[in-house]
Protein backbone atom coordinates (compact mmCIF):
# COMPACT_ATOMS: atom_id res chain seq x y z
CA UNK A 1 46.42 -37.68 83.89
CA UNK A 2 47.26 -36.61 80.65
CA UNK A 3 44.44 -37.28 78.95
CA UNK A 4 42.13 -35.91 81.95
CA UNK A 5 44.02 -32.48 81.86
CA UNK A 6 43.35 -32.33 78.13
CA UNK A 7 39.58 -33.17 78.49
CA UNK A 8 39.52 -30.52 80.83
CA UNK A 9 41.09 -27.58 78.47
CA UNK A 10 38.54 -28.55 75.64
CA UNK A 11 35.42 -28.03 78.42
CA UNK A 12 36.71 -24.53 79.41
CA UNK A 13 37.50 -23.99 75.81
CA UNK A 14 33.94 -24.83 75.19
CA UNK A 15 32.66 -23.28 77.61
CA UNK A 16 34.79 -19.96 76.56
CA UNK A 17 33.95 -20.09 73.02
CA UNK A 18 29.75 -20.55 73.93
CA UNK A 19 30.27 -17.84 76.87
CA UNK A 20 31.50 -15.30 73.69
CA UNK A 21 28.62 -16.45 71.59
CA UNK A 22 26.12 -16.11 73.94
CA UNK A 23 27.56 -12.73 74.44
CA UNK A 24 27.50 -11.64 70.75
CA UNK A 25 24.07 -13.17 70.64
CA UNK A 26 22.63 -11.41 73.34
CA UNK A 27 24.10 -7.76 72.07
CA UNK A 28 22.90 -8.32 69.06
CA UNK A 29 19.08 -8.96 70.32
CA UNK A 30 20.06 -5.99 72.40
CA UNK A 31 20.12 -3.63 69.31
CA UNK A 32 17.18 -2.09 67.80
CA UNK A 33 16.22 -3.51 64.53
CA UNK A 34 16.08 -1.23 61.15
CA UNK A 35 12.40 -0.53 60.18
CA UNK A 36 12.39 -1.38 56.26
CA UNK A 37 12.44 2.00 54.03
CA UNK A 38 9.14 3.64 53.78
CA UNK A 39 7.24 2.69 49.92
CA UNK A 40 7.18 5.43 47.43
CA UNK A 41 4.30 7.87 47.60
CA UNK A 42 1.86 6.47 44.92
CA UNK A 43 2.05 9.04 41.95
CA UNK A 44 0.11 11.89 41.86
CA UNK A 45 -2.90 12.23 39.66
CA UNK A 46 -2.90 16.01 39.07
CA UNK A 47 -0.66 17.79 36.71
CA UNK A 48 0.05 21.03 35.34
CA UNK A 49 2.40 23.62 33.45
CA UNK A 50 2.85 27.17 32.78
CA UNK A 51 4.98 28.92 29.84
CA UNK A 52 5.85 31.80 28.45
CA UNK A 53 6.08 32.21 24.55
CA UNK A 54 6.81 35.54 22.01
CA UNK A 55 5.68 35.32 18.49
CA UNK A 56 6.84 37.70 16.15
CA UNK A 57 2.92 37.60 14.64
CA UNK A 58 -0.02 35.37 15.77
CA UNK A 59 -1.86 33.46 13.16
CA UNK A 60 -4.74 31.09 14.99
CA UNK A 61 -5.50 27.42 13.94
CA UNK A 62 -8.23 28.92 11.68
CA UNK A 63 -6.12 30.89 9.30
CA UNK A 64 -6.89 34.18 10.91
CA UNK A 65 -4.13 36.72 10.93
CA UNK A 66 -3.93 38.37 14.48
CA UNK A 67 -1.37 40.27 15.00
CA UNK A 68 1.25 41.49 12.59
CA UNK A 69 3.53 42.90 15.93
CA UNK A 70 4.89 41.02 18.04
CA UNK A 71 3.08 39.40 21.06
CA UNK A 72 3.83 37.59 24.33
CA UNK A 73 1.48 35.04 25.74
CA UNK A 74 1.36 33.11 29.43
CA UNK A 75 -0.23 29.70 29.26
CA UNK A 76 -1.15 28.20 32.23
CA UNK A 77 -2.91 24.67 32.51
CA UNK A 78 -3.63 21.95 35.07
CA UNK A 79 -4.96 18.15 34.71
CA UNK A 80 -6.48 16.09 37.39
CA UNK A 81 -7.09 12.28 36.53
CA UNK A 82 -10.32 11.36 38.24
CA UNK A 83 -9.74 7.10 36.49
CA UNK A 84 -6.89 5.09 35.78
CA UNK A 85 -7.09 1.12 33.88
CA UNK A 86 -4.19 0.36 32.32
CA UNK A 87 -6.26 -3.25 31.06
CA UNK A 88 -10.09 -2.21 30.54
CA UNK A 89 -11.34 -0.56 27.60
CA UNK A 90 -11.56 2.58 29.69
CA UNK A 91 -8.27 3.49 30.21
CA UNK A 92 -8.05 7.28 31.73
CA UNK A 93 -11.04 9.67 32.63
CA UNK A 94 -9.15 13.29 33.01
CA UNK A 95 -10.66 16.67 33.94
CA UNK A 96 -8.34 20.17 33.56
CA UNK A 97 -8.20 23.49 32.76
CA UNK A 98 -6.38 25.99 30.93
CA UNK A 99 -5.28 29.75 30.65
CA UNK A 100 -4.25 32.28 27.93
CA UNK A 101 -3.22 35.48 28.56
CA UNK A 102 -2.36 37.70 25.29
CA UNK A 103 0.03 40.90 25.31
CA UNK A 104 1.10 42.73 22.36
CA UNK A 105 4.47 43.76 22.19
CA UNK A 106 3.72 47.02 20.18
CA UNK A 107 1.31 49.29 20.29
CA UNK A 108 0.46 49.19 16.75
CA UNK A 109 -1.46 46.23 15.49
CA UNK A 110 -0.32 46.76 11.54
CA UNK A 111 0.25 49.22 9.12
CA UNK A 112 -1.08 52.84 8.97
CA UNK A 113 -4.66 51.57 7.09
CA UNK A 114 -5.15 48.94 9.17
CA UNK A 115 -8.03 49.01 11.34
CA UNK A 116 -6.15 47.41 14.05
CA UNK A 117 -3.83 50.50 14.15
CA UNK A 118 -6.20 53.08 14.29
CA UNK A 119 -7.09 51.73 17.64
CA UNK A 120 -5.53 53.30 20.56
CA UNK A 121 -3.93 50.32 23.07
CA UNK A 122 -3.04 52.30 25.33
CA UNK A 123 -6.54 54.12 25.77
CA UNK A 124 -8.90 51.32 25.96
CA UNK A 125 -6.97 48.33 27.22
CA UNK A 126 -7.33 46.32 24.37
CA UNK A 127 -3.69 45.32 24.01
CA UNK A 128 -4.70 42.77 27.06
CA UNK A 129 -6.87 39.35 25.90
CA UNK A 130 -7.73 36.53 27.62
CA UNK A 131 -8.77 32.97 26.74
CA UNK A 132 -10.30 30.40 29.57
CA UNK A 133 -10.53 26.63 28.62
CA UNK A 134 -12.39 23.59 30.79
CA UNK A 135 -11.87 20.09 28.94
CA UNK A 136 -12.94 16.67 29.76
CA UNK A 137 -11.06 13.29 27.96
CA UNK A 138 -11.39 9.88 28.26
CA UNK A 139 -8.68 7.59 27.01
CA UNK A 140 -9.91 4.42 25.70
CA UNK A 141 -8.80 1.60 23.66
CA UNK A 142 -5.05 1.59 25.06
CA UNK A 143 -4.73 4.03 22.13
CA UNK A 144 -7.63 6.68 21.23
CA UNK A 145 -8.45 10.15 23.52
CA UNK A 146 -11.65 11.95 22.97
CA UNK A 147 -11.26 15.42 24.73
CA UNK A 148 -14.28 18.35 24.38
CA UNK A 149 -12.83 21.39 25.42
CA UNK A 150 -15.21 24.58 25.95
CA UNK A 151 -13.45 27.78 25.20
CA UNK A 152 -14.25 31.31 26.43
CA UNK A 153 -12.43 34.51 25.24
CA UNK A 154 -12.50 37.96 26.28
CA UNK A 155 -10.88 41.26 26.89
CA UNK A 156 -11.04 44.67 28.29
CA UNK A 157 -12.76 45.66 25.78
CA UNK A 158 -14.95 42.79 24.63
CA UNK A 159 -18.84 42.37 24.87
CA UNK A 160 -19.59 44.57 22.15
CA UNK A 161 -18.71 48.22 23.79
CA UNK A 162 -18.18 50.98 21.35
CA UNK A 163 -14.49 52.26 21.25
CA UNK A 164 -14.61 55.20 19.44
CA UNK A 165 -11.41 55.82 16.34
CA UNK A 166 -9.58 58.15 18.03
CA UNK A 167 -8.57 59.35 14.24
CA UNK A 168 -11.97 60.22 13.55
CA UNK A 169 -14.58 62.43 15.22
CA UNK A 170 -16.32 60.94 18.34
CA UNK A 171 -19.06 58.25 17.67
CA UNK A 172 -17.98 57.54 13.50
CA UNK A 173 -17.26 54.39 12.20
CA UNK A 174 -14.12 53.14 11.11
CA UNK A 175 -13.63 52.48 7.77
CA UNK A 176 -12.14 49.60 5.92
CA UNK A 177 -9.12 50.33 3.89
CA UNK A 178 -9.77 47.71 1.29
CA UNK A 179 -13.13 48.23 0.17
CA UNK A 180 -14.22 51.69 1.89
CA UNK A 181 -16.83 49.57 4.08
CA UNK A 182 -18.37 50.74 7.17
CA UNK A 183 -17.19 48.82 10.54
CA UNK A 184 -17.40 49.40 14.16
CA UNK A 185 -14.15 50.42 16.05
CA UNK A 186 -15.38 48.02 18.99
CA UNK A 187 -12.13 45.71 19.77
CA UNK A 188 -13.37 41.94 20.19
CA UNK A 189 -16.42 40.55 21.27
CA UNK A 190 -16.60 37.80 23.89
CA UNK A 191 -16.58 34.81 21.96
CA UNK A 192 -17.58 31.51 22.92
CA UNK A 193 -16.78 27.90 21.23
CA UNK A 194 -16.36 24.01 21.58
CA UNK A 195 -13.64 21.90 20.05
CA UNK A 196 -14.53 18.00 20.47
CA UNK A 197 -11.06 16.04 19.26
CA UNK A 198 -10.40 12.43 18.55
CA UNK A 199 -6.91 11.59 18.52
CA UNK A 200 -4.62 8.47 17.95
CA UNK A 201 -0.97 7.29 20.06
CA UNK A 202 0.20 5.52 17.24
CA UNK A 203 3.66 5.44 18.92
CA UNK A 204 2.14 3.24 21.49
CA UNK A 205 1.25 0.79 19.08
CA UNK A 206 3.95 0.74 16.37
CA UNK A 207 7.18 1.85 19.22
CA UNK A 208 8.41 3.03 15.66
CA UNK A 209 11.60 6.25 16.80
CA UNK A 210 8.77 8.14 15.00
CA UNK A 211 4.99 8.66 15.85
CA UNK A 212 2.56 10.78 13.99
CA UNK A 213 -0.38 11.27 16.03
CA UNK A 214 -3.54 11.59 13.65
CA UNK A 215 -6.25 13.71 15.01
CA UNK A 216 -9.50 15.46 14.05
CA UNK A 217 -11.41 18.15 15.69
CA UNK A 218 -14.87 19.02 15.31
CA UNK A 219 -14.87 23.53 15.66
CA UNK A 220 -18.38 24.27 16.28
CA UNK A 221 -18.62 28.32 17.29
CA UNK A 222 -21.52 28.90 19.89
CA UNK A 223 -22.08 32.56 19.86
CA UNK A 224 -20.97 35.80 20.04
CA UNK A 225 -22.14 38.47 23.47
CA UNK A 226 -21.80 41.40 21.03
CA UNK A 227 -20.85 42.28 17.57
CA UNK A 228 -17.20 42.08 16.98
CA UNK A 229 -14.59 44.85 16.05
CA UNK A 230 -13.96 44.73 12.87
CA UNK A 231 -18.09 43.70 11.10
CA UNK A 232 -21.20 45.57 11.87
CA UNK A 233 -22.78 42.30 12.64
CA UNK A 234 -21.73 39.62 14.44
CA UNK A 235 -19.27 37.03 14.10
CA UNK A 236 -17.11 33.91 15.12
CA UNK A 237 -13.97 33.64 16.88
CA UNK A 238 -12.67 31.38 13.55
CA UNK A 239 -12.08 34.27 11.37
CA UNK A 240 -13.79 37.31 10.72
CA UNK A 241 -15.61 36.60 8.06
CA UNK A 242 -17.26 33.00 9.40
CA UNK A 243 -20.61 32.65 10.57
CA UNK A 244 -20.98 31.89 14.26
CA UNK A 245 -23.58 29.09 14.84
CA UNK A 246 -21.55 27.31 12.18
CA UNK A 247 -18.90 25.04 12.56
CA UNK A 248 -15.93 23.03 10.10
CA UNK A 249 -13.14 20.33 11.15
CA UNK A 250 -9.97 20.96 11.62
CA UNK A 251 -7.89 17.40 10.43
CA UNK A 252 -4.18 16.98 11.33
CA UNK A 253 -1.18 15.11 13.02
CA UNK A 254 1.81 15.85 15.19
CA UNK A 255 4.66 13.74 13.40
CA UNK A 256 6.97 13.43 16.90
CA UNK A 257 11.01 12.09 17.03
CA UNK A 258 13.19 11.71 19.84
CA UNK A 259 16.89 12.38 18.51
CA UNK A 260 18.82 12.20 21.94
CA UNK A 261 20.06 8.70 20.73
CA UNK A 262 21.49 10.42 17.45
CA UNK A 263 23.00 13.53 18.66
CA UNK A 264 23.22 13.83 22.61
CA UNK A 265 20.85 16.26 23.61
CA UNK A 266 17.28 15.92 24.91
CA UNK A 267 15.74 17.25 22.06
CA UNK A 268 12.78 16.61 20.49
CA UNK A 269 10.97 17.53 17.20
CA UNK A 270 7.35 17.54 16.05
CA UNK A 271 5.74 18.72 13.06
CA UNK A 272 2.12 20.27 13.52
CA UNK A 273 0.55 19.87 10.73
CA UNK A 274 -3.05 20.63 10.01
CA UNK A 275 -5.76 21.75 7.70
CA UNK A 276 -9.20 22.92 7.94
CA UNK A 277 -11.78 21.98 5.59
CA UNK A 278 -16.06 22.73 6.03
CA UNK A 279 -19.11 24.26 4.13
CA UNK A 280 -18.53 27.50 2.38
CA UNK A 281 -21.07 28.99 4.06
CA UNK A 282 -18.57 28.56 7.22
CA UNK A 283 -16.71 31.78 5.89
CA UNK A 284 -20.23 32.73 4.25
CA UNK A 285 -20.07 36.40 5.73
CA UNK A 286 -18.06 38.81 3.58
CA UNK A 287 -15.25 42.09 4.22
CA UNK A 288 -15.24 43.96 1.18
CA UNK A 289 -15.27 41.70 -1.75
CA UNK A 290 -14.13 38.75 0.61
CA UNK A 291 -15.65 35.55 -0.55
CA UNK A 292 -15.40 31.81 0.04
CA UNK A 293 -13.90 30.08 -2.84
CA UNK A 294 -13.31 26.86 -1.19
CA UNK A 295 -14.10 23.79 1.16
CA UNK A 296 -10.81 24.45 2.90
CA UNK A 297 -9.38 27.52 5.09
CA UNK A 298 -6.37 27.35 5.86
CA UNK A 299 -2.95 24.30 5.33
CA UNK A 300 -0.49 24.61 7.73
CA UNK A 301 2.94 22.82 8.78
CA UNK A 302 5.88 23.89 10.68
CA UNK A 303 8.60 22.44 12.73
CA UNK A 304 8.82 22.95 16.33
CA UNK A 305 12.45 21.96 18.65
CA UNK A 306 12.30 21.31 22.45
CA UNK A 307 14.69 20.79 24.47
CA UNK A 308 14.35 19.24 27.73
CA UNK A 309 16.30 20.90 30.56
CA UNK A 310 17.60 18.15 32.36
CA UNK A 311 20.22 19.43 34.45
CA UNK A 312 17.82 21.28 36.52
CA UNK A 313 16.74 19.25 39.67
CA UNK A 314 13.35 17.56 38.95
CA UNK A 315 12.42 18.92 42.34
CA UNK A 316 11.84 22.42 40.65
CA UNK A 317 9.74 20.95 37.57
CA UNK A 318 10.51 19.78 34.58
CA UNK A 319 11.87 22.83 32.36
CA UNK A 320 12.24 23.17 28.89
CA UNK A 321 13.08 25.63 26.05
CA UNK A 322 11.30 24.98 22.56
CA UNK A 323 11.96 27.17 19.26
CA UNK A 324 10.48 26.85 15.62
CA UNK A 325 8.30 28.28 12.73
CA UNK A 326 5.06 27.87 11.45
CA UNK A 327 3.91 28.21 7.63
CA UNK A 328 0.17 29.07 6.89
CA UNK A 329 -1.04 28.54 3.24
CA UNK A 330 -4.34 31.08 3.29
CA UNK A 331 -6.45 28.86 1.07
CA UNK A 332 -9.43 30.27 1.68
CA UNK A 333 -9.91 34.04 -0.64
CA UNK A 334 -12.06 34.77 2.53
CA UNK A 335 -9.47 34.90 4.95
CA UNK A 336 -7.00 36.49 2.75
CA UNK A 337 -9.58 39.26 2.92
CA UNK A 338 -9.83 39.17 6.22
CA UNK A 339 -6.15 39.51 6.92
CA UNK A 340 -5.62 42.79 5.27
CA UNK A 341 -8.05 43.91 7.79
CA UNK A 342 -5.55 43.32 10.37
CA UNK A 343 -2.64 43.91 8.62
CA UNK A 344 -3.63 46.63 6.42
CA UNK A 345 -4.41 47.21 2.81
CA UNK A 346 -0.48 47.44 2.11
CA UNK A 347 0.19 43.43 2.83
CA UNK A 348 -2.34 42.56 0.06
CA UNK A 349 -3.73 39.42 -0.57
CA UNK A 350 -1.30 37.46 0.89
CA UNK A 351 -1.58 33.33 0.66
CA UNK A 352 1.67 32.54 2.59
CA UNK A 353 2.27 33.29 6.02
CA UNK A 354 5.31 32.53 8.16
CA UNK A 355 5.74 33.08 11.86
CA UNK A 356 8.17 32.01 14.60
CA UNK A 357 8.73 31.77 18.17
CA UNK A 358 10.16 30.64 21.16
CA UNK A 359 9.41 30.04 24.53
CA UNK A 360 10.48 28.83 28.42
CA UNK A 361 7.83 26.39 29.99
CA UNK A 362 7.66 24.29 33.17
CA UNK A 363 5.61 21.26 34.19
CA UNK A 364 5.32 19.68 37.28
């Protein structure tokens, strides 16, 4: 009997323990199952930034003194990659845009004999300039981009139209302060040119904590709508003294370092550093007794600091504020001429330039 009664409490234990299974089993087939997570979007193929920089004087890549004052500009740009191989020989086909919009921060362009100052902002809108940009680049190679960008730039009072010196009586010329020459008080002309670049990521290939990114650009200026402020005849948007229909090379590199690792921050550092070199006849027309005494325009390096602003949530864009100064060595005795048109008699023949600025941009 014994052994009977303990056969019979390991059945209804059995029985107890698969009755509680069963139970366990069947609530669990009861409850819904979790979906898996959703897969990230797929990244996006457009891109674009905007940011605001102040000079305290504008030099452009050419060599060309702009503004002695200071000025503000708002760059705005946007990318859209229409062809992505990370292993062909075609690696990226891109398409974008870009926008400049140019303020000056005082009213007077230079000194009291320049003919920049004679001008009346104010009056005739012309403290207001705009530049509009349409590139197209294909990446190839893992490592080489060839980009042609078309550039177009204008103002309120571009195309040629007659501004009158508002120092002088209605309809006169201005008159250079250097060499007594006759030139029209019109502001800018419309101005229209191509830059075709071929650039290198040597980072990409060496992973050295430096890359220097060797590049050369092809200028060629198209042509002019009108004749432009400062010459009686027409010009190029280079400098005033180049011929339009002409073109030169601008040759350079962007030496680039990442020094988080050695100091903290996200900071980063690059070096623009460029010169321009051509035919003579590139700055072949003359101001005064300007003259082209070279192959080369203009040398210039500089350093430039960014620093990424990471503590702002990357769903707002990626900020950033960047700093630095720019040296230009005026090679060319043509531009030096040139420059005292813009900043006046009083600056002389200057050969060394210095500018700085700083500026707040965003990118998404």
């Amino acid at each position: 009997m014994s052994r009977i009664r303990s056969s019979l409490a390991l059945l209804v234990g059995c029985v107890w323990a698969l009755g509680l299974a069963g139970t366990a089993l069947a609530a669990d087939m009861a409850m819904p199952v979790k979906a898996p997570p959703p897969p990230p979007p797929p990244p996006s193929w457009w891109s674009a930034f905007i940011e605001v920089v102040y000079e305290n004087g504008q030099v452009n890549p050419q060599g060309q003194a702009v503004y002695k004052e200071g000025d503000v500009q708002i760059i705005a740009g946007a990318n859209l990659a229409l062809y992505k191989d990370k292993t062909g020989f075609i690696n990226n086909v891109s398409v974008g845009g870009l926008v400049i919009f140019d303020f000056i921060a005082n009213g007077s362009f230079g000194p009291a004999d320049s003919v920049w100052a004679a001008i009346n902002p104010a009056g005739d809108d012309a403290d207001f300039y705009h530049i509009l940009a349409a590139d197209a680049s294909v990446t190839f190679g893992q490592y080489w981009t060839l980009t042609d960008t078309f550039f177009h730039l204008s103002g309120a009072n571009a195309n040629g139209n007659f501004v009158a010196n508002p120092a002088t009586p209605a309809g006169t010329l201005c008159f250079n302060a250097v060499a007594g020459a006759p030139l029209g008080c019109e502001v800018l002309p419309a101005w229209y040119w191509n830059e075709l670049k071929l650039s290198l990521n040597d980072g990409a290939i060496t992973h050295w904590p430096i890359s220097f990114n060797p590049y050369v650009t092809w200028y060629y200026e198209l042509y002019p709508s009108g004749p432009a402020g400062v010459l009686t005849t027409g010009t190029s948007a280079a400098c005033f003294s180049c011929n339009f229909q002409n073109s030169d090379f601008i040759i350079g590199m962007t030496p680039k370092v990442n020094i988080q690792p050695y100091i903290g921050l996200p900071i980063t550092l690059t070096v623009p550093t460029w010169f321009t070199v051509g035919p003579t006849s590139f700055w072949g027309q003359t101001i005064g007794t300007g003259f082209s005494n070279s192959n080369i325009g203009v040398f210039s390096t500089g350093l430039t600091a960014s620093l990424a602003m990471t503590w702002v949530p990357a769903q707002y864009g990626h900020w950033s504020l960047k700093a630095g100064v720019q040296y230009y060595d005026i090679v060319n005795k043509a531009l030096q001429i040139d420059n005292t048109v813009t900043y006046g008699a009083s600056f002389g023949l200057q050969q060394n330039i210095v500018t700085g600025f700083v500026g707040v941009g965003v990118g998404f």
